[in-house]
Protein backbone atom coordinates (compact mmCIF):
# COMPACT_ATOMS: atom_id res chain seq x y z
CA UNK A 1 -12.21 -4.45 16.09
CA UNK A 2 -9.84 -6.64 17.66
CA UNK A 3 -9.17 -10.47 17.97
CA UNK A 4 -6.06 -12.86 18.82
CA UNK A 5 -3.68 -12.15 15.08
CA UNK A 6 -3.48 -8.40 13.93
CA UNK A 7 -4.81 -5.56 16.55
CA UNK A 8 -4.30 -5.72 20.22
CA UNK A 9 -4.25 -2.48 21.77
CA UNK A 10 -2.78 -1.61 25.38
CA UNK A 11 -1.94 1.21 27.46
CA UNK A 12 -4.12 3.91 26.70
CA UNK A 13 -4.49 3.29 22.98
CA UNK A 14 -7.95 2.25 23.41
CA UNK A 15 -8.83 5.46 24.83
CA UNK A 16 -7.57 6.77 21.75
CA UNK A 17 -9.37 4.27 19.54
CA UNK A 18 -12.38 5.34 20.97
CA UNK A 19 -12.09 8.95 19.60
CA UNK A 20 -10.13 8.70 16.90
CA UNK A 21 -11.62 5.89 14.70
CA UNK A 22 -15.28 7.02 16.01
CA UNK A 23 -15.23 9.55 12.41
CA UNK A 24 -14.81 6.73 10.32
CA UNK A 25 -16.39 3.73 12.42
CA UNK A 26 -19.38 5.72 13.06
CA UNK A 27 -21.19 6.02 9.89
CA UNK A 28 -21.26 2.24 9.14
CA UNK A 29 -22.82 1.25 12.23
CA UNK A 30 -26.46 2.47 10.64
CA UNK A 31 -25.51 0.05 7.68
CA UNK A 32 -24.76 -3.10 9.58
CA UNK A 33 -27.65 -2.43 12.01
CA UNK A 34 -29.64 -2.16 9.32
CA UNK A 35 -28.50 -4.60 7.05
CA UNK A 36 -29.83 -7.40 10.57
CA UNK A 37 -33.55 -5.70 10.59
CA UNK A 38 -33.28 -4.76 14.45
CA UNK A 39 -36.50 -3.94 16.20
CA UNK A 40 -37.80 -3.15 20.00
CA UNK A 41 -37.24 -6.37 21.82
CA UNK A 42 -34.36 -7.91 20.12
CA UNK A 43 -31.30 -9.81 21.43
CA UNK A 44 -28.13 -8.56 19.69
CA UNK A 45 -24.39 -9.68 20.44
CA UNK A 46 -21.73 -7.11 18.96
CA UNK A 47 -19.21 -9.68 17.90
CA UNK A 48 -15.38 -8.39 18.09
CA UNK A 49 -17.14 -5.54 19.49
CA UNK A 50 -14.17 -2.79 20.15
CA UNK A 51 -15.01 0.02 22.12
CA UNK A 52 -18.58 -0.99 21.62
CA UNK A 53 -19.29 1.31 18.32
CA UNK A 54 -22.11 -1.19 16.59
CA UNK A 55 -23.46 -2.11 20.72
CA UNK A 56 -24.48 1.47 21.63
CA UNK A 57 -26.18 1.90 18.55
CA UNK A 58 -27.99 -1.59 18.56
CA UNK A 59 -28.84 -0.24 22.58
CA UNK A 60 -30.73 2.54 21.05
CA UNK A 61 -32.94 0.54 18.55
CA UNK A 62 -33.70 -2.50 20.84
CA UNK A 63 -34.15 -0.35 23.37
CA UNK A 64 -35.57 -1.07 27.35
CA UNK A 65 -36.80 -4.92 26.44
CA UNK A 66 -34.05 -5.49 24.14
CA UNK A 67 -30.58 -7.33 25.38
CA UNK A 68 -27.35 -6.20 23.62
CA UNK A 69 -24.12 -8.37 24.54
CA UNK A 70 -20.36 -7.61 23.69
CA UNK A 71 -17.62 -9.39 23.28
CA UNK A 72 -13.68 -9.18 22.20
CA UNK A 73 -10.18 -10.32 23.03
CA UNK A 74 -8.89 -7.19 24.46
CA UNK A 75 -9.90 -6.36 28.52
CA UNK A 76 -8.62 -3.07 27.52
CA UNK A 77 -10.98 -2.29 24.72
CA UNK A 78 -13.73 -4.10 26.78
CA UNK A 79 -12.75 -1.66 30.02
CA UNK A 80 -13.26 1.43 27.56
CA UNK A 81 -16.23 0.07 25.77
CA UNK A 82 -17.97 -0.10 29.36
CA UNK A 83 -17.17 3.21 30.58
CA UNK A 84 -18.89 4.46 27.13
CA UNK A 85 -22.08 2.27 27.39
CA UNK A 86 -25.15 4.44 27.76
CA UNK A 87 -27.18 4.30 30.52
CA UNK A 88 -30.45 5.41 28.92
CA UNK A 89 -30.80 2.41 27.38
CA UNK A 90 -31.19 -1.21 28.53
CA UNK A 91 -27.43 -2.37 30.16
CA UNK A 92 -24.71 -3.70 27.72
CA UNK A 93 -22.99 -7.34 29.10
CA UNK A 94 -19.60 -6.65 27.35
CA UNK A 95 -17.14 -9.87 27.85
CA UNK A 96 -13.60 -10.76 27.67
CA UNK A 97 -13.31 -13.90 24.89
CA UNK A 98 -12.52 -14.24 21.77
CA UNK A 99 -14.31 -14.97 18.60
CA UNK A 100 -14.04 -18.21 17.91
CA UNK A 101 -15.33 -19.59 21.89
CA UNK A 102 -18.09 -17.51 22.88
CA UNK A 103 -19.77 -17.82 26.34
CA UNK A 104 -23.18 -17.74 24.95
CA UNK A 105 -26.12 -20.29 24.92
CA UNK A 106 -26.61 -21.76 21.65
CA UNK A 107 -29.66 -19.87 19.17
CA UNK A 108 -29.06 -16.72 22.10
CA UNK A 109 -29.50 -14.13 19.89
CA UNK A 110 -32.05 -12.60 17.38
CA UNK A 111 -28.67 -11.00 15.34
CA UNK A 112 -25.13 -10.79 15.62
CA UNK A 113 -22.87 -7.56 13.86
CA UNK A 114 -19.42 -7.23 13.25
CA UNK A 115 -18.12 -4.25 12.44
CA UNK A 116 -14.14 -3.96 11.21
CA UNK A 117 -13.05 -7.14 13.07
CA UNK A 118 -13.46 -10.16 10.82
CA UNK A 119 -10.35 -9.45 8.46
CA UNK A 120 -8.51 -10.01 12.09
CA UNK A 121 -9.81 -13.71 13.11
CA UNK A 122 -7.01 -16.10 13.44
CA UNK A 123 -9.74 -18.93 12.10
CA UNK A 124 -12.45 -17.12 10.43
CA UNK A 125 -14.11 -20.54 9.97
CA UNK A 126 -14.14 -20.92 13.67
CA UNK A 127 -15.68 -17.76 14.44
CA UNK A 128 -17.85 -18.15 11.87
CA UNK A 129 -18.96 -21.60 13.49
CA UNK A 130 -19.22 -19.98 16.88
CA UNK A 131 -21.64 -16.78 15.12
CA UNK A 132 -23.87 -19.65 13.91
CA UNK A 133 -23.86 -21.67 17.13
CA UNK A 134 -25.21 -18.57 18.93
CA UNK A 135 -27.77 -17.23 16.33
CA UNK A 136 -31.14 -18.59 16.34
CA UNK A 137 -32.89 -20.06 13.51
CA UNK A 138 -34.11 -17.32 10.69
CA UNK A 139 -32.17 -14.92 13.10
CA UNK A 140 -29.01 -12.67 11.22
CA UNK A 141 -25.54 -11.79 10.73
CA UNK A 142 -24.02 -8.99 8.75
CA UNK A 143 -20.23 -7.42 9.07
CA UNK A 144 -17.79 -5.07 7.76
CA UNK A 145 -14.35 -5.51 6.27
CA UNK A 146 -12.56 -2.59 5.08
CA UNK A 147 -12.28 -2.70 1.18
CA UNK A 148 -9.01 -2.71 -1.12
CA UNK A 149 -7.12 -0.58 -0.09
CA UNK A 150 -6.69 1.56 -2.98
CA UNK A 151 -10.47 1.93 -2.36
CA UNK A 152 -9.26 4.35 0.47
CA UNK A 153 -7.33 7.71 0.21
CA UNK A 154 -6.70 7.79 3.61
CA UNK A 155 -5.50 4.49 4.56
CA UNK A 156 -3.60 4.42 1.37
CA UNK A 157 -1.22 7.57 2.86
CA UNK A 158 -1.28 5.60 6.50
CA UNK A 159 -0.15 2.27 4.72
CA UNK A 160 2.58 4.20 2.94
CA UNK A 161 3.39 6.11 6.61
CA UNK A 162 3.79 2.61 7.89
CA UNK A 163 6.20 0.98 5.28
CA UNK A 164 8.32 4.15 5.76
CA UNK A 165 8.06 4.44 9.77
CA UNK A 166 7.62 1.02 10.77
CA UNK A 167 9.18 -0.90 8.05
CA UNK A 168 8.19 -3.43 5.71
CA UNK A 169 6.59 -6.62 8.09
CA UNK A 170 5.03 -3.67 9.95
CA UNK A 171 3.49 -2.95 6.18
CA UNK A 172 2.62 -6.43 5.52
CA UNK A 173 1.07 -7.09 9.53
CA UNK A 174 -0.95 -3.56 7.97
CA UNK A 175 -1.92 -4.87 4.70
CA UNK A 176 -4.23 -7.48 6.98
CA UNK A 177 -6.84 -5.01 7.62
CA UNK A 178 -8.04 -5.34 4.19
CA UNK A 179 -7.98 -9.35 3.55
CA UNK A 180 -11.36 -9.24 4.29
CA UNK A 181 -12.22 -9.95 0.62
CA UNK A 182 -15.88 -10.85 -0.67
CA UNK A 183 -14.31 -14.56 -1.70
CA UNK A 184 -12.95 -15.07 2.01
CA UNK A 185 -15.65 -14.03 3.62
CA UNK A 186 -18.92 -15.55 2.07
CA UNK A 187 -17.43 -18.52 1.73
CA UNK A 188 -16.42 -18.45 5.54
CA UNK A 189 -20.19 -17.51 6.09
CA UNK A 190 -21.73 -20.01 3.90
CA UNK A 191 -19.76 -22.97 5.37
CA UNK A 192 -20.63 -21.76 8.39
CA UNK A 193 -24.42 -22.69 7.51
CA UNK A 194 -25.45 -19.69 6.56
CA UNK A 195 -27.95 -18.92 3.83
CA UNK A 196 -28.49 -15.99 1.15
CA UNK A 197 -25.14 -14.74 1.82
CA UNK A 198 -24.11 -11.72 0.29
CA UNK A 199 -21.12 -8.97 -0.14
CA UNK A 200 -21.80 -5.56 -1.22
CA UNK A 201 -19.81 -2.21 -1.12
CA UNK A 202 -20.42 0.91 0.77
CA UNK A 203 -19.19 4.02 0.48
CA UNK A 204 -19.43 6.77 3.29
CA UNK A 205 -17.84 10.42 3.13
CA UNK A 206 -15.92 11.37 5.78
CA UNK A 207 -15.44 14.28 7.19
CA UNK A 208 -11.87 14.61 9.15
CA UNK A 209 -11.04 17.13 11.94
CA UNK A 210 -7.42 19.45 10.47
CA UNK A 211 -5.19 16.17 9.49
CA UNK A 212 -2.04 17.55 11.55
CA UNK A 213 -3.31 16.52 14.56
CA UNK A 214 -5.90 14.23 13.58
CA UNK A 215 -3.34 11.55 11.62
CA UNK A 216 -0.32 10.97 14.28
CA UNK A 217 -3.48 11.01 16.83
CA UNK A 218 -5.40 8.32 15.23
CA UNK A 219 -2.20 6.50 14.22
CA UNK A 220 -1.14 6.13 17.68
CA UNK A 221 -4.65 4.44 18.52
CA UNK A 222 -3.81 1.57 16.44
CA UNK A 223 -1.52 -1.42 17.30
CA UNK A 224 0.84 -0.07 14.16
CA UNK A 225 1.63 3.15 15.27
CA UNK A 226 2.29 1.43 18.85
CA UNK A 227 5.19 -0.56 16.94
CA UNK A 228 6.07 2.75 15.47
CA UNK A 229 6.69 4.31 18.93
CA UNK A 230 8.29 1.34 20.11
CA UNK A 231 11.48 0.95 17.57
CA UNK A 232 11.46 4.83 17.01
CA UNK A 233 9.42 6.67 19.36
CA UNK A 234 6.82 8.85 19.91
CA UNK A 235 9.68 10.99 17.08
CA UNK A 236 8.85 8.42 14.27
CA UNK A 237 5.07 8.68 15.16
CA UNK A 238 5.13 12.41 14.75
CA UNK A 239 6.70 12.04 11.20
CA UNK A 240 4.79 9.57 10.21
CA UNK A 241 1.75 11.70 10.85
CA UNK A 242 3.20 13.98 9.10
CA UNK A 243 3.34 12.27 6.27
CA UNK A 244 -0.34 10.88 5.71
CA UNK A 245 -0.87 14.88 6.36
CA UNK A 246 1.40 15.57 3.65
CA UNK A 247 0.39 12.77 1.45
CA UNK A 248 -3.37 13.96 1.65
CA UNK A 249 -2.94 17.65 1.21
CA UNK A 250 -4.49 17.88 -2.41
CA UNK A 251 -7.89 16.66 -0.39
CA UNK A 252 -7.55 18.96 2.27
CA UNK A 253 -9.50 22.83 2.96
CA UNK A 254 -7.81 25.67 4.26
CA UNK A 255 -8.65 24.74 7.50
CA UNK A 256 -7.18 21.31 7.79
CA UNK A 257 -10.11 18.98 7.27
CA UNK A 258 -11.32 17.10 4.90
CA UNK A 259 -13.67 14.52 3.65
CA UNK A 260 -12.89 11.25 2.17
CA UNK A 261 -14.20 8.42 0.96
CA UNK A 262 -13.98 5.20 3.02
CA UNK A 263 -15.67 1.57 1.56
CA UNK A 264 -16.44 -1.42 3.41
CA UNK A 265 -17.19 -4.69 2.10
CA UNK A 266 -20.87 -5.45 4.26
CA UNK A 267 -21.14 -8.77 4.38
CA UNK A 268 -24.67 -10.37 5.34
CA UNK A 269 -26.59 -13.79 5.74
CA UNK A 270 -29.02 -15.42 7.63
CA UNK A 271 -29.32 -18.96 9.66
C-alpha cells in the first residue's frame, strides 16, 4: 500500500502500519487470493506489496515449490515486510521499485495481487502495463481499492479528523485513498490488455481493539497523521484520535471495541 503520489511512510510508521492496519487489511487478503485461483506451485508477485499483507498469505497457499515476490516504493515498508516474512514457507524476494518499472522477466508470474495500493499509482496505466508485461498468458490479476467513502464508518470519522487536524489539502491528499473507482480502474485494466475484467464490492466486519488507543495509533501509521504531527505535533495527533473515537461512539461496546463495516472495490481480470 504505497507508491510514488499519496502514502510514503518513514521513521517508524511502518512498524506501526504493520499492526495497526493488519485488522482491516487482513480479512481481504483471502478475497484477492482467491479471486487469482492460487494453487501449490504457483509464482505470485504482491504488487505495491506494503508490509507484505497479501505475500505471506500467497506464501502459505503456494507453499515449498511455489515463488512469491514483493515489491513497493518504500525501503521502509520493504525493511518491515522482510522482518515479518515467514520462514515456514518457501522465502519471499521483496524489492525496492515502484509500480510502474518492475525488475521482473516478462510472463514471470502465474498471478499478480494488489491489495489497497492502486488508488495511489501516479500512472495507473503504467502500472497497469508493467502488471501485464510480467503476467503470463491465461495467468491473473485481481486488487483492492477502498470503496466511497461514505461506504466506511470508520474512515468517514478519520477523514473528518483530518480536515479538522491537518487541514483542508491534507483532506483532499486523504480523499485519494478512495479514487479507486470501478470506472478508473477497469478501464486502466482493460487497456492494459486484460480480458473479462470485472469490479465487485466486498464487505468485511471488523472487529476494532477499544478505539482510544486504537484510532491516534493507527492514525499515526499513515502518511496523514505524520503531517498531523508535523504542523501540530504528536498534541494534534492525540486530538484527532480523539475525535474518530468520539465520532464513532454510537458503534462502540462498553469495552471500547467495535466492529465495522469496511468495502473494497475487488477488481479482477485475466491476460
Amino acid at each position: 500500500m504505497a507508491d510514488e503520489s499519496g502514502f510514503q511512510l518513514n521513521g517508524s510508521a511502518p512498524e506501526r502500519y504493520e499492526r495497526y492496519a493488519a485488522p482491516f487489511m487482513t480479512p481481504f487478503v483471502d478475497a484477492i487470493l482467491d479471486a487469482v485461483d492460487l494453487y501449490p506451485g504457483a509464482k505470485v508477485l504482491d504488487l505495491a506489496c506494503g508490509t507484505g499483507f497479501a505475500a505471506r498469505g500467497a506464501a502459505a497457499r503456494v507453499g515449498p515449490s511455489g515463488r512469491v515476490s514483493g515489491a513497493d516504493v518504500n525501503p521502509a515498508m520493504i525493511g518491515v515486510a522482510e522482518e515479518h516474512a515467514p520462514r515456514m514457507y518457501p522465502d519471499i524476494d521483496f524489492t525496492v521499485a515502484p509500480a510502474d518499472k518492475l525488475p521482473y522477466e516478462d510472463a514471470a508470474f502465474d498471478a499478480v495481487v494488489c491489495q489497497q495500493g492502486v488508488q495511489f499509482f501516479p500512472d495507473l496505466d503504467a502500472a497497469f502495463t508493467e502488471a501485464a508485461r510480467v503476467t503470463r498468458p491465461d495467468g491473473r490479476f485481481a486488487a483492492t481499492a477502498w470503496a466511497p467513502r461514505d461506504l466506511i464508518p470508520y474512515f468517514v470519522a478519520q477523514y473528518e479528523a483530518v480536515e479538522e487536524y491537518g487541514g483542508r489539502e491534507l483532506a483532499a491528499n486523504y480523499q485519494g485513498a478512495f479514487s479507486g473507482t470501478p470506472d478508473r480502474l477497469s478501464a486502466a485494466l482493460s487497456g492494459a490488455g486484460f480480458r473479462d475484467v470485472s469490479v465487485r464490492q466486498i464487505t468485511f466486519g471488523v472487529p476494532l481493539p477499544p478505539l482510544d488507543v486504537y484510532a491516534p495509533g493507527q492514525l499515526s501509521s499513515t502518511s496523514w497523521g505524520q503531517a498531523i504531527v508535523d504542523t501540530g505535533g504528536e498534541d494534534a495527533l492525540r486530538l484527532a484520535g480523539r475525535l474518530v473515537h468520539t465520532r464513532l461512539t454510537g458503534h462502540t461496546a462498553p469495552d471500547g471495541t467495535t466492529t465495522l463495516p469496511f468495502t473494497a472495490n475487488l477488481l479482477t481480470g485475466i491476460r
